[in-house]
Protein backbone atom coordinates (compact mmCIF):
# COMPACT_ATOMS: atom_id res chain seq x y z
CA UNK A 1 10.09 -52.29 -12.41
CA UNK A 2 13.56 -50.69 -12.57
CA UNK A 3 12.55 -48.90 -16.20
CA UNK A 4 8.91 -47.44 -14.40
CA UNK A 5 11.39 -46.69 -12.06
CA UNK A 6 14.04 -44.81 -14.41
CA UNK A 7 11.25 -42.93 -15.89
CA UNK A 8 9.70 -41.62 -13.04
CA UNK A 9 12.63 -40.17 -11.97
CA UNK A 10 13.66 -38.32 -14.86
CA UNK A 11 10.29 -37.33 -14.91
CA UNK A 12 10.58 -35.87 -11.48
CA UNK A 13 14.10 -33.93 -12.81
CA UNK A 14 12.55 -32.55 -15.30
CA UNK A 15 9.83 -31.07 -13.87
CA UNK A 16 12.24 -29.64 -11.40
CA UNK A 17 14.66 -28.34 -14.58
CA UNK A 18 11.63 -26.59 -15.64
CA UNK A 19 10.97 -25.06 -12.48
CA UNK A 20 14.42 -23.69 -11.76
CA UNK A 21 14.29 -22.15 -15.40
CA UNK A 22 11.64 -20.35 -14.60
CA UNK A 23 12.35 -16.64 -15.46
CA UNK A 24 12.68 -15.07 -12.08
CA UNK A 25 13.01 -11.11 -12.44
CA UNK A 26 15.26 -8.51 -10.03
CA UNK A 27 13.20 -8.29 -6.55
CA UNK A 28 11.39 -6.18 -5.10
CA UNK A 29 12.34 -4.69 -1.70
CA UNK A 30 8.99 -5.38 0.80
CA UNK A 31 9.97 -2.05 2.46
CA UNK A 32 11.18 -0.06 -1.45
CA UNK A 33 8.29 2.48 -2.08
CA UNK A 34 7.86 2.89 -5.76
CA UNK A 35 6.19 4.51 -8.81
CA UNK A 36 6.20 1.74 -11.68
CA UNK A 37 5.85 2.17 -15.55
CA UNK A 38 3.41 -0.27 -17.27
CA UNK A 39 4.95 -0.07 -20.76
CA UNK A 40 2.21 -1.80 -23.63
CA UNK A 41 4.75 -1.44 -27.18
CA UNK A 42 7.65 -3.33 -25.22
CA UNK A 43 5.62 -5.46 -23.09
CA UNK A 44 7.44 -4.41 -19.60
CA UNK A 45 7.27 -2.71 -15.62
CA UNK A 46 10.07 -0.29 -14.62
CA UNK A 47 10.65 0.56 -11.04
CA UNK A 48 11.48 3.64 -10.02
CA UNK A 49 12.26 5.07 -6.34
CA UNK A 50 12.02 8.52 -7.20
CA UNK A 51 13.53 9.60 -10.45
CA UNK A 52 15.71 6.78 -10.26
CA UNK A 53 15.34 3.27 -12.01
CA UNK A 54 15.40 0.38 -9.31
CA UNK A 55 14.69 -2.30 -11.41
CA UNK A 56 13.18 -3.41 -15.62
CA UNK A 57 11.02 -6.50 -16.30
CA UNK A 58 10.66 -7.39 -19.84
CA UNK A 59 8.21 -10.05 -20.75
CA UNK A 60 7.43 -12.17 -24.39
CA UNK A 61 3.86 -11.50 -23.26
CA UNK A 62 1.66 -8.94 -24.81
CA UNK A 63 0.37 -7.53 -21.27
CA UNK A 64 -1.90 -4.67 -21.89
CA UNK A 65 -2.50 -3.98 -17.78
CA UNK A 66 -1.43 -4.32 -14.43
CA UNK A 67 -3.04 -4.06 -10.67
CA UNK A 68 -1.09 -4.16 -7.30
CA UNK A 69 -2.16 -6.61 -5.22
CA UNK A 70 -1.86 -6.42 -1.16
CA UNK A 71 1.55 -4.17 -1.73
CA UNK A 72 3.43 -7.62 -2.76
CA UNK A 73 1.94 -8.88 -5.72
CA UNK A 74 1.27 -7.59 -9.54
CA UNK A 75 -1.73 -9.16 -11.49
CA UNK A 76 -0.60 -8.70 -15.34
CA UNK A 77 -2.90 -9.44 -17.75
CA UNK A 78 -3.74 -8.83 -22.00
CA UNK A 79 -6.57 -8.19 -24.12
CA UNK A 80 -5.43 -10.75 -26.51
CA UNK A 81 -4.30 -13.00 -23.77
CA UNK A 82 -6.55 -16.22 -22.08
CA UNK A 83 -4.95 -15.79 -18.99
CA UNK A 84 -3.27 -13.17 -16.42
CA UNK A 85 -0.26 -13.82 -14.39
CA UNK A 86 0.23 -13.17 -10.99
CA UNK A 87 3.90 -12.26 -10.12
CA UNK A 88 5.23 -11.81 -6.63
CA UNK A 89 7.53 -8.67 -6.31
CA UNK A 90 9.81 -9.61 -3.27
CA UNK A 91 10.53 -12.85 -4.94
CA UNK A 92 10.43 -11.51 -8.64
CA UNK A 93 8.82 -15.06 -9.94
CA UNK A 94 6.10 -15.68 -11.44
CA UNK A 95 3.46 -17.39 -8.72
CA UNK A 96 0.23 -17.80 -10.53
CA UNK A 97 -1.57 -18.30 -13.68
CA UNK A 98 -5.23 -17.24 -13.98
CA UNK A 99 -7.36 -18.61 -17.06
CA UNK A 100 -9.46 -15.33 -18.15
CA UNK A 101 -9.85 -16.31 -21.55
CA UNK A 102 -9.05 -13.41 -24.52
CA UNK A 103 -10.55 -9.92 -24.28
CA UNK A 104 -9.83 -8.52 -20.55
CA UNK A 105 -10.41 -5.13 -20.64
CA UNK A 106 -8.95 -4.16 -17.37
CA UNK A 107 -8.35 -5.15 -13.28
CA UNK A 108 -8.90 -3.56 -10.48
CA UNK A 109 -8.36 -5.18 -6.69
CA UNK A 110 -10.60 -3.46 -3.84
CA UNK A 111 -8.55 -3.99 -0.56
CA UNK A 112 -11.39 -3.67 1.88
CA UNK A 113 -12.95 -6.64 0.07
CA UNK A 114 -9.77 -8.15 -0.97
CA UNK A 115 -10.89 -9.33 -3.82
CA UNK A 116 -10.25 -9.08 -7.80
CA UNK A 117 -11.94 -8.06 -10.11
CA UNK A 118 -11.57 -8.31 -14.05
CA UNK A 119 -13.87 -6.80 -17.29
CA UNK A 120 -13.82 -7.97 -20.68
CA UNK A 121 -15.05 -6.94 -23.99
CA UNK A 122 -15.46 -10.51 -25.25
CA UNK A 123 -18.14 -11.44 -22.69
CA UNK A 124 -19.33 -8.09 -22.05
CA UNK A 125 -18.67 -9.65 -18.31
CA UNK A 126 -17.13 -8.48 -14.99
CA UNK A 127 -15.46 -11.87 -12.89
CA UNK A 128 -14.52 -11.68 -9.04
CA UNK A 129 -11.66 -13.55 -7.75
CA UNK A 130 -10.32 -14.29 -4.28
CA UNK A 131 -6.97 -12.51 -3.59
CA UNK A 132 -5.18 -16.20 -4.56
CA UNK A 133 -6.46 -16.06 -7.79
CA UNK A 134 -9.56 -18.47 -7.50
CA UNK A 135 -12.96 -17.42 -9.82
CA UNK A 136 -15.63 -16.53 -7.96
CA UNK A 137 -18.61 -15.46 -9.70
CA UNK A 138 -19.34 -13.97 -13.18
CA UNK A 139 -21.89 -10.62 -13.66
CA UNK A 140 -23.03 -9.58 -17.12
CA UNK A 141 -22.59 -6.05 -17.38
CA UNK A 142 -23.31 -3.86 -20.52
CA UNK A 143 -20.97 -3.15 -24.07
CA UNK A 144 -17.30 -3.45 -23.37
CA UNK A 145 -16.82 -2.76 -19.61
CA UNK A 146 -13.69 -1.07 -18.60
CA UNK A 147 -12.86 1.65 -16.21
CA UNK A 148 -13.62 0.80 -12.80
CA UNK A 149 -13.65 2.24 -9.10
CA UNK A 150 -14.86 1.22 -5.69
CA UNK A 151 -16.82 3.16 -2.27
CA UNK A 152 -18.79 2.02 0.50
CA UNK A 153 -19.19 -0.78 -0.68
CA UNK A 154 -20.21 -0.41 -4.49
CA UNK A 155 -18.48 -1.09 -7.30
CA UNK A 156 -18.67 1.27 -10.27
CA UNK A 157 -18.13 0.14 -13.96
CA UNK A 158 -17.93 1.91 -16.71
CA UNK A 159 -19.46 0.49 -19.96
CA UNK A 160 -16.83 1.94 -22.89
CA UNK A 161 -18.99 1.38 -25.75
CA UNK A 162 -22.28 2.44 -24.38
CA UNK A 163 -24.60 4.59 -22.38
CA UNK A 164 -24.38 3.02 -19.18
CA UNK A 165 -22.30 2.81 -15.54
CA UNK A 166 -22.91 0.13 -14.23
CA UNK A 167 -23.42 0.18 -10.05
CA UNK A 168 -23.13 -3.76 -8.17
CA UNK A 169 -23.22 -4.37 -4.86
CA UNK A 170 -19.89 -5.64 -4.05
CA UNK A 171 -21.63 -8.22 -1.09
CA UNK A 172 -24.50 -9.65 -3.71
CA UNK A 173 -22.33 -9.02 -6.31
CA UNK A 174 -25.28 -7.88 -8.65
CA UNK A 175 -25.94 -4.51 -10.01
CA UNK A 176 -28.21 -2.64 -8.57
CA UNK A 177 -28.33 0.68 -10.70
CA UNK A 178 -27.72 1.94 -13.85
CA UNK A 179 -26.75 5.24 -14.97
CA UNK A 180 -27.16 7.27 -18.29
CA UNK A 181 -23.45 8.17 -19.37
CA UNK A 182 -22.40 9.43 -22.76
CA UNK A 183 -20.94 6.63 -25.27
CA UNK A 184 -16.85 6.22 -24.77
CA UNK A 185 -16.56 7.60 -21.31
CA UNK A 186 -13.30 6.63 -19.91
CA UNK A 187 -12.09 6.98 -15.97
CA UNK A 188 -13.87 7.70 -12.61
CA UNK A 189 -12.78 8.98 -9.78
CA UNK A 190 -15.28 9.40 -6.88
CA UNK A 191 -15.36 12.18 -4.79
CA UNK A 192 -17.22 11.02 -1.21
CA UNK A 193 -16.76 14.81 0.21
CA UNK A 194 -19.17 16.03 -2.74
CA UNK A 195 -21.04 13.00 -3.00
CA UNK A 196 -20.17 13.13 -6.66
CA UNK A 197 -18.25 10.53 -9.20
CA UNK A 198 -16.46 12.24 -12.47
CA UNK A 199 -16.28 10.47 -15.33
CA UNK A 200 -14.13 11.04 -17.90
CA UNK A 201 -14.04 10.02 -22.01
CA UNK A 202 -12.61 10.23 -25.18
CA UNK A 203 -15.96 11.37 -27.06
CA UNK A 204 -17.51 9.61 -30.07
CA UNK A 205 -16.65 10.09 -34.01
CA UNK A 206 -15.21 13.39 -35.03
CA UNK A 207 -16.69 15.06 -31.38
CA UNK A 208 -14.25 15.43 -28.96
CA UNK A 209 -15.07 15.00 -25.52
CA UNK A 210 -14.39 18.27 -23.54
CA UNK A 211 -15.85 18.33 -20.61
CA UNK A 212 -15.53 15.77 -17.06
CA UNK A 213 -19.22 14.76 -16.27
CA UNK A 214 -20.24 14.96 -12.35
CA UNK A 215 -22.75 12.44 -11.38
CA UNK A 216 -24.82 12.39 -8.12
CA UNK A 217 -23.81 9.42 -6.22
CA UNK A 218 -27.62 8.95 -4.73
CA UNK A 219 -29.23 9.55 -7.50
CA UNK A 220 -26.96 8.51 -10.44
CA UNK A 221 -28.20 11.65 -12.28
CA UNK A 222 -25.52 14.26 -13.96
CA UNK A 223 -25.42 16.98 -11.55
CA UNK A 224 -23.04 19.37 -13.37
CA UNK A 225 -20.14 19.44 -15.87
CA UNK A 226 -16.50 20.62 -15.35
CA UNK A 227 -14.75 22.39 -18.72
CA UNK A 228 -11.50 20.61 -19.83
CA UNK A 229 -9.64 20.36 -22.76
CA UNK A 230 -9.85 17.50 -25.00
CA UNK A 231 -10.77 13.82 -23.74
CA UNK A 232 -9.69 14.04 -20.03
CA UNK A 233 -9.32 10.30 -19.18
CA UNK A 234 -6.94 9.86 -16.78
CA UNK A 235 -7.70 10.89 -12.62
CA UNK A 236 -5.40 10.88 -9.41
CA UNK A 237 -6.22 12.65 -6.10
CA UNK A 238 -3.78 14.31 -3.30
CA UNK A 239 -5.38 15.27 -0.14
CA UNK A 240 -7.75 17.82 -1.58
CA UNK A 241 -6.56 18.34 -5.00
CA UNK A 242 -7.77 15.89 -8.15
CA UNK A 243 -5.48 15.84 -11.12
CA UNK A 244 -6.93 15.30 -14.28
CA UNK A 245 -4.68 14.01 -17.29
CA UNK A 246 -5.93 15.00 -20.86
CA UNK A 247 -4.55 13.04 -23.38
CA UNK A 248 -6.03 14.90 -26.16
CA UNK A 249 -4.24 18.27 -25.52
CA UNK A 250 -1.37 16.76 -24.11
CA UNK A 251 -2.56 18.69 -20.48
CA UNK A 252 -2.63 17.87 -16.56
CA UNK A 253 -5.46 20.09 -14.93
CA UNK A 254 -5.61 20.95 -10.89
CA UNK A 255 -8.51 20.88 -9.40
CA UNK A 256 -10.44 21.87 -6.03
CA UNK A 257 -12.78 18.98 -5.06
CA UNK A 258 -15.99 21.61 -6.20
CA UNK A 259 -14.55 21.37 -9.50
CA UNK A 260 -12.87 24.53 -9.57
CA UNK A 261 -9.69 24.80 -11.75
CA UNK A 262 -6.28 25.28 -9.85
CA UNK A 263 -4.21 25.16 -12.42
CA UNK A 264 -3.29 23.49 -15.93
CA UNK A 265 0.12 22.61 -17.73
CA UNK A 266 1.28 20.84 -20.95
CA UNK A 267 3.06 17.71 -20.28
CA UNK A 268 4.11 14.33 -22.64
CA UNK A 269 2.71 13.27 -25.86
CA UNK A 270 -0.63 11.70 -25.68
CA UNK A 271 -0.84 10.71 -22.19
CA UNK A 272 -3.17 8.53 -20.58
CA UNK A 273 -2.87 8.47 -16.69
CA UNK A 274 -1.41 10.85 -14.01
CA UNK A 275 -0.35 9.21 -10.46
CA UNK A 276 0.67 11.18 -7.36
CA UNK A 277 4.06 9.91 -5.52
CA UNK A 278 5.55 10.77 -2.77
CA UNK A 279 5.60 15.11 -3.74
CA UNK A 280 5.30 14.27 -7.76
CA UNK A 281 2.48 13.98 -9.87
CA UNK A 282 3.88 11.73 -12.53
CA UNK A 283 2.71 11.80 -15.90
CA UNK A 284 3.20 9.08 -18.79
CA UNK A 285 3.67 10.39 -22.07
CA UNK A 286 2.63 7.66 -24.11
CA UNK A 287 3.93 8.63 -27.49
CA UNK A 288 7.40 9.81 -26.57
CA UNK A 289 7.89 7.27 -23.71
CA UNK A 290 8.64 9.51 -20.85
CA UNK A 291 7.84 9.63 -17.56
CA UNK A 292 7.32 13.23 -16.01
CA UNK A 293 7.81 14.33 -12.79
CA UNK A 294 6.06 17.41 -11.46
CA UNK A 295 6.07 19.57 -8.60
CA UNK A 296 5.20 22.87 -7.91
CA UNK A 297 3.45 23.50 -10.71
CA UNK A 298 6.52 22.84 -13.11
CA UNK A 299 7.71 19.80 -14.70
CA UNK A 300 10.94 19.03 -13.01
CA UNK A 301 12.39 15.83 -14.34
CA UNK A 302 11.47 13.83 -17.67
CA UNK A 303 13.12 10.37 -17.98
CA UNK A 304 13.16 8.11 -20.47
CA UNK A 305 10.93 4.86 -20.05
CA UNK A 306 10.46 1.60 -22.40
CA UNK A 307 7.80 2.65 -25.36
CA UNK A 308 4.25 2.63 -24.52
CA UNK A 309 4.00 3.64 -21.12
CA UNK A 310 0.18 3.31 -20.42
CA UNK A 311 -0.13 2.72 -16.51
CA UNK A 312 1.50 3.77 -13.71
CA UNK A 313 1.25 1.68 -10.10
CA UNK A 314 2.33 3.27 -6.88
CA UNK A 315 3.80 1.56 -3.65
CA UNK A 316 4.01 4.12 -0.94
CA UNK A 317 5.74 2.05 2.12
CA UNK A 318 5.64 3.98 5.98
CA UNK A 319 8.99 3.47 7.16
C-alpha cells in the first residue's frame, strides 16, 4: 500500500515538473495594440507596437501560419505538422493542442461565427472548429485549398491547384457554388460596396500572373480584370483604399474600390502580404527579412525581422 502510495505521488510531481517547464513566452499586454511578424525560416512571432519590438517568440516547431483568435489567442499551425497549437498571448503559454494531422494549408477564424476554420492539401478538406479548439465537421473541397475569406455569411475558398472557388454556407456548412478561377490563384479580398471579390495568383508554368481577377459576388462570373504587375497575392483594405502586395515585382499598388490605381511603389524582396496598422501599411519582405513601414506614399522605416517573414497579424486595441 505504502509503495502504490510512493508511486502515485511522484507520479503526481512529475506531472506537475512537466507542467511548470512548460515554455511560457514574454506576455502579451490585453490592452498592447500590435503588428506581429510570422517568420517561416526561423520558426518565430515578433511583436511590434509601432516600429518598436515589444516582444520575440522562437519555437523548435516548423509553424508555417498563424490566425488571431478573439484578440487573446494565436492558433499556430505547419504544413508538415499533425497538429496546431493554440497559445494564449496575455499569459504567453501554450493552452491547447489541436490534432490536424500533416498538410494544413492555412487558418482563418470568422468572428461573427466564432469559429475556426482550417484547409489542407493532404485531404483536399476544409475542418470547422469551435473557438476552444473542438472539431466540428469536415467538407471536401477541391485540389489543395488555401486562401480563404468570409461575408454575410459565406465562406470563400480558394482551391490553389485548380480551377475552382469554392462558396459554403457557413450555417450548413456545405458549398453551395462553385466558381471558374484560373489554376494557382492566391488571395481574396471581397469588396461588399462593389459586390465584387478579387482574387489574386501567382500564374501557372513560365506565365506570370499579371492581372487581379474581379468576380461578381451573385453570380460568381469574372466581371472585369484589374492590370498589376507580376503575381499580386497579397490584399489589405483601409477605409476606402485596397492595397495590393506583388511579390513578383517586389511592388505595393493603391487602389480605389472601382479598381482604379492610386498609386504604386517598390518595397522588400519577394513579399507576400501587406497589413494596414494604425497609419502604416506594413510590408514583409520575405527574402531580406524586413519589415516596412509606409506612409504617405513613402517607405519610412525598414527594420530588421527574424528570416522568413511570411504573415503579418494585427491587434488594434480602442483605448
Amino acid at each position: 500500500m505504502m509503495k502504490d502510495a510512493r508511486l502515485s505521488f511522484m507520479l503526481l510531481f512529475l506531472f506537475f515538473l512537466a507542467g511548470c517547464n512548460e515554455q511560457a513566452f514574454t506576455k502579451i499586454n490585453p490592452h498592447q495594440s500590435f503588428v506581429a511578424s510570422v517568420n517561416i525560416l526561423e520558426p518565430s512571432i515578433l511583436f511590434y507596437d509601432g516600429t518598436e519590438e515589444i516582444a520575440k517568440w522562437e519555437f523548435d516547431k516548423a509553424y508555417t501560419g498563424a490566425s488571431l483568435i478573439k484578440k487573446d489567442r494565436i492558433l499556430l499551425y505547419g504544413h508538415q505538422l499533425d497538429e496546431a497549437d493554440l497559445y494564449e498571448l496575455s499569459s504567453g503559454r501554450k493552452i491547447q493542442t489541436i490534432k490536424t494531422g500533416i498538410g494544413t494549408t492555412n487558418a482563418y477564424y470568422d468572428e461573427e461565427q466564432e469559429k475556426i476554420y482550417l484547409t489542407n492539401s493532404k485531404t483536399n478538406s476544409i475542418y470547422s472548429y469551435d473557438d476552444q479548439g473542438k472539431m466540428l465537421k469536415e467538407l471536401k473541397l477541391r485540389n489543395y485549398p488555401m486562401s480563404m475569406t468570409s461575408y454575410d455569411g459565406k465562406l470563400y475558398v480558394v482551391n490553389y491547384k485548380d480551377t475552382i472557388l469554392s462558396v459554403i454556407d457557413m450555417d450548413t456548412f456545405v458549398v453551395e457554388a462553385e466558381w471558374e478561377i484560373e489554376k494557382s490563384s492566391n488571395g481574396i479580398i471581397i469588396i461588399p460596396e462593389e459586390g465584387v471579390a478579387w482574387v489574386g495568383g501567382h500564374g501557372e508554368g513560365s506565365k506570370s500572373n499579371q492581372a487581379i481577377d474581379v468576380y461578381n459576388l451573385q453570380s460568381g462570373e469574372l466581371q472585369s480584370e484589374i492590370n498589376v504587375s507580376l503575381m499580386p497575392v497579397g490584399f489589405s483594405r483601409n477605409d476606402d483604399t485596397i492595397f495590393v502586395v506583388n511579390h513578383g515585382s517586389n511592388e505595393l499598388f493603391a487602389f480605389n474600390l472601382q479598381g482604379d490605381r492610386l498609386w504604386n511603389i517598390e518595397v522588400g524582396a519577394n513579399p507576400f502580404v501587406v497589413t494596414t496598422y494604425k497609419n502604416y501599411q506594413v510590408v514583409a519582405g520575405y527574402d531580406d527579412h524586413k519589415l516596412y513601414f509606409i506612409e504617405d506614399q513613402k517607405i519610412q522605416k525598414a527594420i530588421e525581422t527574424n528570416q522568413g517573414p511570411f504573415q503579418l497579424l494585427v491587434r488594434e486595441v480602442v483605448k
